[in-house]
C-alpha atoms as a PDB file:
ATOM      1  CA  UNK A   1       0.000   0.000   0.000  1.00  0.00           C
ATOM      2  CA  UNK A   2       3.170   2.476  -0.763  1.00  0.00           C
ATOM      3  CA  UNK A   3       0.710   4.388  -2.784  1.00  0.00           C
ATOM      4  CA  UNK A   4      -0.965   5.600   0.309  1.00  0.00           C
ATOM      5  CA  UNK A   5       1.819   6.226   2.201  1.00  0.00           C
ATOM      6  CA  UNK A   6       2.871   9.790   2.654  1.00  0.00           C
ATOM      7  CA  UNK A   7       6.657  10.428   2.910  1.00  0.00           C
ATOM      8  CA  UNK A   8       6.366  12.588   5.782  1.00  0.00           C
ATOM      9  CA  UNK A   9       4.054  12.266   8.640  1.00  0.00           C
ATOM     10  CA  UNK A  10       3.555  16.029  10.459  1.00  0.00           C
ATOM     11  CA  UNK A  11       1.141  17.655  13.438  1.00  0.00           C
ATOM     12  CA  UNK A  12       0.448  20.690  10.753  1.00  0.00           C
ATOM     13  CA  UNK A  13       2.798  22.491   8.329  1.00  0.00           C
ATOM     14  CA  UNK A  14       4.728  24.407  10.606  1.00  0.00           C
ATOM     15  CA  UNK A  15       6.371  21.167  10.928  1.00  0.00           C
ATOM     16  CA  UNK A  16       7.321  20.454   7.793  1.00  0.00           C
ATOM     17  CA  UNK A  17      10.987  19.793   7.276  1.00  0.00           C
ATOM     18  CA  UNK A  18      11.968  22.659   4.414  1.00  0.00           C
ATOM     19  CA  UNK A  19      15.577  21.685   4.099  1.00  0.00           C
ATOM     20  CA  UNK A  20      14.830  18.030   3.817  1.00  0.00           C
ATOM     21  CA  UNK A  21      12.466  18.857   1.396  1.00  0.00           C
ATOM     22  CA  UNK A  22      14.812  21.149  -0.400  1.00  0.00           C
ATOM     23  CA  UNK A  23      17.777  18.028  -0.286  1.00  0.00           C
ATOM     24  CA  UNK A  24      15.539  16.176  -2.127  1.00  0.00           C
ATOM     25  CA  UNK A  25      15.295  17.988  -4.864  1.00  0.00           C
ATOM     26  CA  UNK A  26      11.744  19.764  -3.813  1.00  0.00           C
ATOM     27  CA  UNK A  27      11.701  23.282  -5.891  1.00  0.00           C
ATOM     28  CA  UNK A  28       7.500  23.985  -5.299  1.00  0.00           C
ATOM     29  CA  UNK A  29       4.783  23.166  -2.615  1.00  0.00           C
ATOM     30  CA  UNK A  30       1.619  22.205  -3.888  1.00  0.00           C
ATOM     31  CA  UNK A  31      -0.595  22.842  -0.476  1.00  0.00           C
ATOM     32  CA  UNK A  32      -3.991  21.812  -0.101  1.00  0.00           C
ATOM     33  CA  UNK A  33      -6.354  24.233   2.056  1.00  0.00           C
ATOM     34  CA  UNK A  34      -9.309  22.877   3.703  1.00  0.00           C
ATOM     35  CA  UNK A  35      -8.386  21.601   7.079  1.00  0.00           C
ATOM     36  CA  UNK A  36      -4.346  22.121   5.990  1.00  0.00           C
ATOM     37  CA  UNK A  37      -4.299  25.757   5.668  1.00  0.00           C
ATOM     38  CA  UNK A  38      -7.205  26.815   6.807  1.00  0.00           C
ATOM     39  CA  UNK A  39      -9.677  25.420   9.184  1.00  0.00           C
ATOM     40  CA  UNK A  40     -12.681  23.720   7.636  1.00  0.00           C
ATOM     41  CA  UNK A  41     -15.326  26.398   6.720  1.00  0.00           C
ATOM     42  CA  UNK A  42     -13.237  29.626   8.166  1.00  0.00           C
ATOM     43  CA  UNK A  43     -11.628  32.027   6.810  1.00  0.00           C
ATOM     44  CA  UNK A  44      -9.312  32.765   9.312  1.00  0.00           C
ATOM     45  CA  UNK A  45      -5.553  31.418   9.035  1.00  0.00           C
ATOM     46  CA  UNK A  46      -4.015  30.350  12.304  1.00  0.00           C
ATOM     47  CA  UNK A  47      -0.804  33.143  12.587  1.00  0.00           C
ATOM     48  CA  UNK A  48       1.733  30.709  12.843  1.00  0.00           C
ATOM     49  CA  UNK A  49       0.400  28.563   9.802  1.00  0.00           C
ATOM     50  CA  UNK A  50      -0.160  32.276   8.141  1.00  0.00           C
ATOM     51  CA  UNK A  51       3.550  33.158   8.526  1.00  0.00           C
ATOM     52  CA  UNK A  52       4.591  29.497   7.570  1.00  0.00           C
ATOM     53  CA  UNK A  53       2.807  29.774   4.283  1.00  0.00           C
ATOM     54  CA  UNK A  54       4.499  33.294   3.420  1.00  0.00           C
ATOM     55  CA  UNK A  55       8.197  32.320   4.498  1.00  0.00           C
ATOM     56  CA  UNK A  56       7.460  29.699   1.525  1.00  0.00           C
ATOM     57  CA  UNK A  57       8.222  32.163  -1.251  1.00  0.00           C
ATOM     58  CA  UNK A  58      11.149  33.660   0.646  1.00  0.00           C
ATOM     59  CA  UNK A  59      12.423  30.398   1.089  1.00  0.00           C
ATOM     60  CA  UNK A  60      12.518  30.243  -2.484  1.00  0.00           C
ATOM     61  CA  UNK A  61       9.752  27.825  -3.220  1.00  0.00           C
ATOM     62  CA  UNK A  62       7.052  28.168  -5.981  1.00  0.00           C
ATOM     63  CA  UNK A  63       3.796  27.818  -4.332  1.00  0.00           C
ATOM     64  CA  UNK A  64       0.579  26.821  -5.376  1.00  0.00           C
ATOM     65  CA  UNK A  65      -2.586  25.769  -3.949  1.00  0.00           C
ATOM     66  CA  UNK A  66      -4.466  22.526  -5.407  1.00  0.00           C
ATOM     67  CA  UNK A  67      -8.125  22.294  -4.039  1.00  0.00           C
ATOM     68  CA  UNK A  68     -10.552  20.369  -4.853  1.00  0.00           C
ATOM     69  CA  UNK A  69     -13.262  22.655  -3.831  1.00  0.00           C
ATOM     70  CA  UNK A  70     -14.773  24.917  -7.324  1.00  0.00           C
ATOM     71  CA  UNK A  71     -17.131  27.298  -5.113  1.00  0.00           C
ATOM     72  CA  UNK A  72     -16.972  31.108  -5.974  1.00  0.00           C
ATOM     73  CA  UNK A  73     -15.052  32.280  -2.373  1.00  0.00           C
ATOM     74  CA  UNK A  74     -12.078  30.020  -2.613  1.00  0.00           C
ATOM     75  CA  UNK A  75      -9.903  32.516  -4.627  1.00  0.00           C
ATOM     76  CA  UNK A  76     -11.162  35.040  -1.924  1.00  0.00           C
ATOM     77  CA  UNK A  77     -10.205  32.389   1.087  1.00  0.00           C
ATOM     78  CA  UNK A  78      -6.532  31.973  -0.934  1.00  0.00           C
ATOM     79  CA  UNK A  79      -6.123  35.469  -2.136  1.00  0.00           C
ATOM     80  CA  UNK A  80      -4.251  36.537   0.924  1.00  0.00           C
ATOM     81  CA  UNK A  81      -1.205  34.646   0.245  1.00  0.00           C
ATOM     82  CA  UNK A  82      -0.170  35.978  -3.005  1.00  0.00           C
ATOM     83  CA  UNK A  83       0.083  32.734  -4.806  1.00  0.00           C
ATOM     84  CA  UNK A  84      -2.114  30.581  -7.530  1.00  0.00           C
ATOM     85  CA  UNK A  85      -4.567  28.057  -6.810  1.00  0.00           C
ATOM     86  CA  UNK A  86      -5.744  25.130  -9.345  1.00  0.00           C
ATOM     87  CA  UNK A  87      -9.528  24.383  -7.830  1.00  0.00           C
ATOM     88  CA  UNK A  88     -11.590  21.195  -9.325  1.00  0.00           C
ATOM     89  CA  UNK A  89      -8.233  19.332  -9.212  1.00  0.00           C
ATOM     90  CA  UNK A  90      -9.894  16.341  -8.502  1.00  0.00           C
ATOM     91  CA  UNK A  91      -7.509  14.447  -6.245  1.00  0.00           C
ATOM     92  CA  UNK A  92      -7.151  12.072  -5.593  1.00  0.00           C
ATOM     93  CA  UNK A  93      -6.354  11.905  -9.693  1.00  0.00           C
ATOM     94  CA  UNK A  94      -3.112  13.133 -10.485  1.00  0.00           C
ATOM     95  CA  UNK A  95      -4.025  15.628 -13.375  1.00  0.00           C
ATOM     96  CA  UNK A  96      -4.663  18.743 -11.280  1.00  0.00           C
ATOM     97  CA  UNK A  97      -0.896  18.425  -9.063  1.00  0.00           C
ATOM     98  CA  UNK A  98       0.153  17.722 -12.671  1.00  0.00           C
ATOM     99  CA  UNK A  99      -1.357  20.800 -13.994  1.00  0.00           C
ATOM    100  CA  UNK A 100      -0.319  22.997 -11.032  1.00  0.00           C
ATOM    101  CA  UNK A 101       3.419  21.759 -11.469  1.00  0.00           C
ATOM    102  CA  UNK A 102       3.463  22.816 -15.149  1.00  0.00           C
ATOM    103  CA  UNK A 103       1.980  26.285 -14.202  1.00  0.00           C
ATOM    104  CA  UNK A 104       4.670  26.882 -11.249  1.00  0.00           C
ATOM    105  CA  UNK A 105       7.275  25.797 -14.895  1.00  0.00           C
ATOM    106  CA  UNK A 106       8.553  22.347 -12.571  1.00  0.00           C
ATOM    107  CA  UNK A 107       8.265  18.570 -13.090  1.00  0.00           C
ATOM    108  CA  UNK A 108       5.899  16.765 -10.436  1.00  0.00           C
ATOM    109  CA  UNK A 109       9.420  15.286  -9.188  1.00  0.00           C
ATOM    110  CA  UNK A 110      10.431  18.662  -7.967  1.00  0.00           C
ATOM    111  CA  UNK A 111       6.908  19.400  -5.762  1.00  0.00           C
ATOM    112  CA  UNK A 112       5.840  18.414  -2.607  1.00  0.00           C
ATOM    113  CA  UNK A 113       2.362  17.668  -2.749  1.00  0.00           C
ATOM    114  CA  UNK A 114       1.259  18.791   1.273  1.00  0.00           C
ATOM    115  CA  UNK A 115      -2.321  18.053   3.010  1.00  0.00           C
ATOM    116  CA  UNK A 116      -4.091  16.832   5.118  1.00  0.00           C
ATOM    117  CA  UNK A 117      -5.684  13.408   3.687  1.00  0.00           C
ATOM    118  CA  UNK A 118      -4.624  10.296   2.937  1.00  0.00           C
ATOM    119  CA  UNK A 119      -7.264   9.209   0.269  1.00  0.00           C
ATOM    120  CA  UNK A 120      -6.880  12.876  -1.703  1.00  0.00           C
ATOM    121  CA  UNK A 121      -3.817  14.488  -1.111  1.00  0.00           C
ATOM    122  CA  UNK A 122      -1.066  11.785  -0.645  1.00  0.00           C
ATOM    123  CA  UNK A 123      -2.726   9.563  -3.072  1.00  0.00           C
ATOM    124  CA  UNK A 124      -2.779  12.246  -5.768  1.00  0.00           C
ATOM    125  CA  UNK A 125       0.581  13.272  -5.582  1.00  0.00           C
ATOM    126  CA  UNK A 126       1.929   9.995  -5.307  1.00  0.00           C
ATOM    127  CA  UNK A 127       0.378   8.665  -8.145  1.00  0.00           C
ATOM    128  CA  UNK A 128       1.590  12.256  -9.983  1.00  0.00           C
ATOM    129  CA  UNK A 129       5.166  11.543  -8.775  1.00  0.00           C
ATOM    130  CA  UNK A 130       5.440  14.078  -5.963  1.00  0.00           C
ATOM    131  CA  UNK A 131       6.726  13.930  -2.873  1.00  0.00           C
ATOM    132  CA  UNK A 132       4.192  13.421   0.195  1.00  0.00           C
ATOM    133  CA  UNK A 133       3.703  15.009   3.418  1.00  0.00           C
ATOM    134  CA  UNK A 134       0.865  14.071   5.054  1.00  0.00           C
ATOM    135  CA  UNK A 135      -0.529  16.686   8.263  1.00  0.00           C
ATOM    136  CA  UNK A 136      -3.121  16.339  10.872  1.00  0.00           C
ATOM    137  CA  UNK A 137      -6.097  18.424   9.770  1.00  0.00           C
ATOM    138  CA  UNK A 138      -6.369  21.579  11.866  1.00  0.00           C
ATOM    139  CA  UNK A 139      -9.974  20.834  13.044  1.00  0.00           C
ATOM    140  CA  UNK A 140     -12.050  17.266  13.870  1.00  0.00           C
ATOM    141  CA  UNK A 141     -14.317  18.817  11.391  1.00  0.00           C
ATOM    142  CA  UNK A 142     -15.254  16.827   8.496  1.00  0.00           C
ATOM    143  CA  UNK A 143     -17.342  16.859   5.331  1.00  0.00           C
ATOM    144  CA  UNK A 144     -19.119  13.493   5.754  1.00  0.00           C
ATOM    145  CA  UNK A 145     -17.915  11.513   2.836  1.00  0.00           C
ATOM    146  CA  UNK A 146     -14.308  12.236   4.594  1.00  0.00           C
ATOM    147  CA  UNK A 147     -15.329  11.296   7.739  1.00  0.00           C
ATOM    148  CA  UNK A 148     -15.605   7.856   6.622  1.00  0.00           C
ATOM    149  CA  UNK A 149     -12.173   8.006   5.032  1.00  0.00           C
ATOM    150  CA  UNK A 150     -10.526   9.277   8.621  1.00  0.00           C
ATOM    151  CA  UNK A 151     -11.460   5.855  10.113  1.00  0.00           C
ATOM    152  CA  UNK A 152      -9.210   4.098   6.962  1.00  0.00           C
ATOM    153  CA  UNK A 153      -6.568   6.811   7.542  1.00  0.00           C
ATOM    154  CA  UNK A 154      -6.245   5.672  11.037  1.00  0.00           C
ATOM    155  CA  UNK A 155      -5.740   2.175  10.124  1.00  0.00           C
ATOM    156  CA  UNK A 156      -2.961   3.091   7.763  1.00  0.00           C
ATOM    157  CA  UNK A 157      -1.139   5.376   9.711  1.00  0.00           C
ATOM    158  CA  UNK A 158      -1.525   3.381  13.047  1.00  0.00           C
ATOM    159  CA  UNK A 159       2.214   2.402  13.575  1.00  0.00           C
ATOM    160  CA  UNK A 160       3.282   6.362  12.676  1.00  0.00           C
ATOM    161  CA  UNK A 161       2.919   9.109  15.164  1.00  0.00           C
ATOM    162  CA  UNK A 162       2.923  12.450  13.627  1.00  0.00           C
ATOM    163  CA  UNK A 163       6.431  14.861  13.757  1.00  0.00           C
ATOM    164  CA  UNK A 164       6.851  18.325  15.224  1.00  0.00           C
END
C-alpha cells in the first residue's frame, strides 16, 4: 500500500521539514487548504500557519494551492497569500498536481504535494510523482464523505505518530 503512504508524517505544516524537502530535490509546494491551511469552513488562518505559508516564497519555493473545492469564495479564502490556486483538481487523480506543477514551470518530481488526507492528497501526488507530506487536519471537522475516510486513515497510519 506504498501508494498511500505519505513520505512525511507532520502535526500541521509548521512542521514540515523545508531543508529536507529542499535536499531532495523539492523546488515547489503544492498545499492543499481545507483543514491544511485553513480550518474547515473559516476564513481565518491560524498566525503561525499564516507566517509558515508566506516564508514559503522567501524560502525560495514556488507555491501553489491545489483544491478540490470549485465554489466562488475560494480565490477570496486563498487570495491573501499571493500565490495561484488550481480548484476542481480532482484528487485524488493526479491531473490537477500535474497541472499545477506545469503552471509553477517544474516537473511533479520537484513538488511536494502537502495536506491533510490520505485518500486525496497523498494519493494524488503519489500517483503524480510528488513527494508526500501528510498533516493532521487543523480541526475534527469533516465533510461526511471524509469522515468515513478518517477511520481508513487511522488504520494506515496506526504504527506512525505524527512529527513536530
Amino acid at each position: 500500500m506504498p501508494v498511500l503512504r505519505p513520505r512525511a508524517y507532520v502535526a500541521d505544516v509548521t512542521s514540515v521539514d523545508l531543508a529536507s524537502l529542499r535536499a531532495v530535490g523539492v523546488r515547489a509546494i503544492l498545499l492543499d487548504i481545507d483543514n491544511t491551511v485553513l480550518p474547515l469552513h473559516k476564513d481565518e488562518c491560524p498566525p503561525k500557519i499564516a507566517e509558515w505559508v508566506f516564508g514559503l516564497g522567501k524560502a525560495g519555493f514556488r507555491v501553489r494551492f491545489v483544491s478540490n473545492n470549485w465554489h466562488a469564495d475560494l480565490r477570496e479564502r486563498v487570495a491573501r497569500f499571493g500565490y495561484g490556486v488550481t480548484a476542481k483538481a480532482m484528487k485524488p487523480l493526479p491531473f490537477g498536481l500535474r497541472n499545477a506543477a506545469e503552471a509553477l514551470g517544474v516537473e511533479p518530481r520537484e513538488c511536494a504535494m502537502i495536506g491533510d488526507q490520505i485518500f486525496t492528497d497523498v494519493l494524488a501526488g503519489n500517483l503524480a510523482g510528488c513527494v508526500t507530506v501528510l498533516v493532521q487536519p487543523l480541526t475534527p471537522s469533516d465533510l461526511p464523505h471524509t469522515v468515513v475516510l478518517r477511520h481508513v486513515e487511522r488504520l494506515i497510519m496506526a504504527n506512525r505518530a505524527p512529527e513536530g
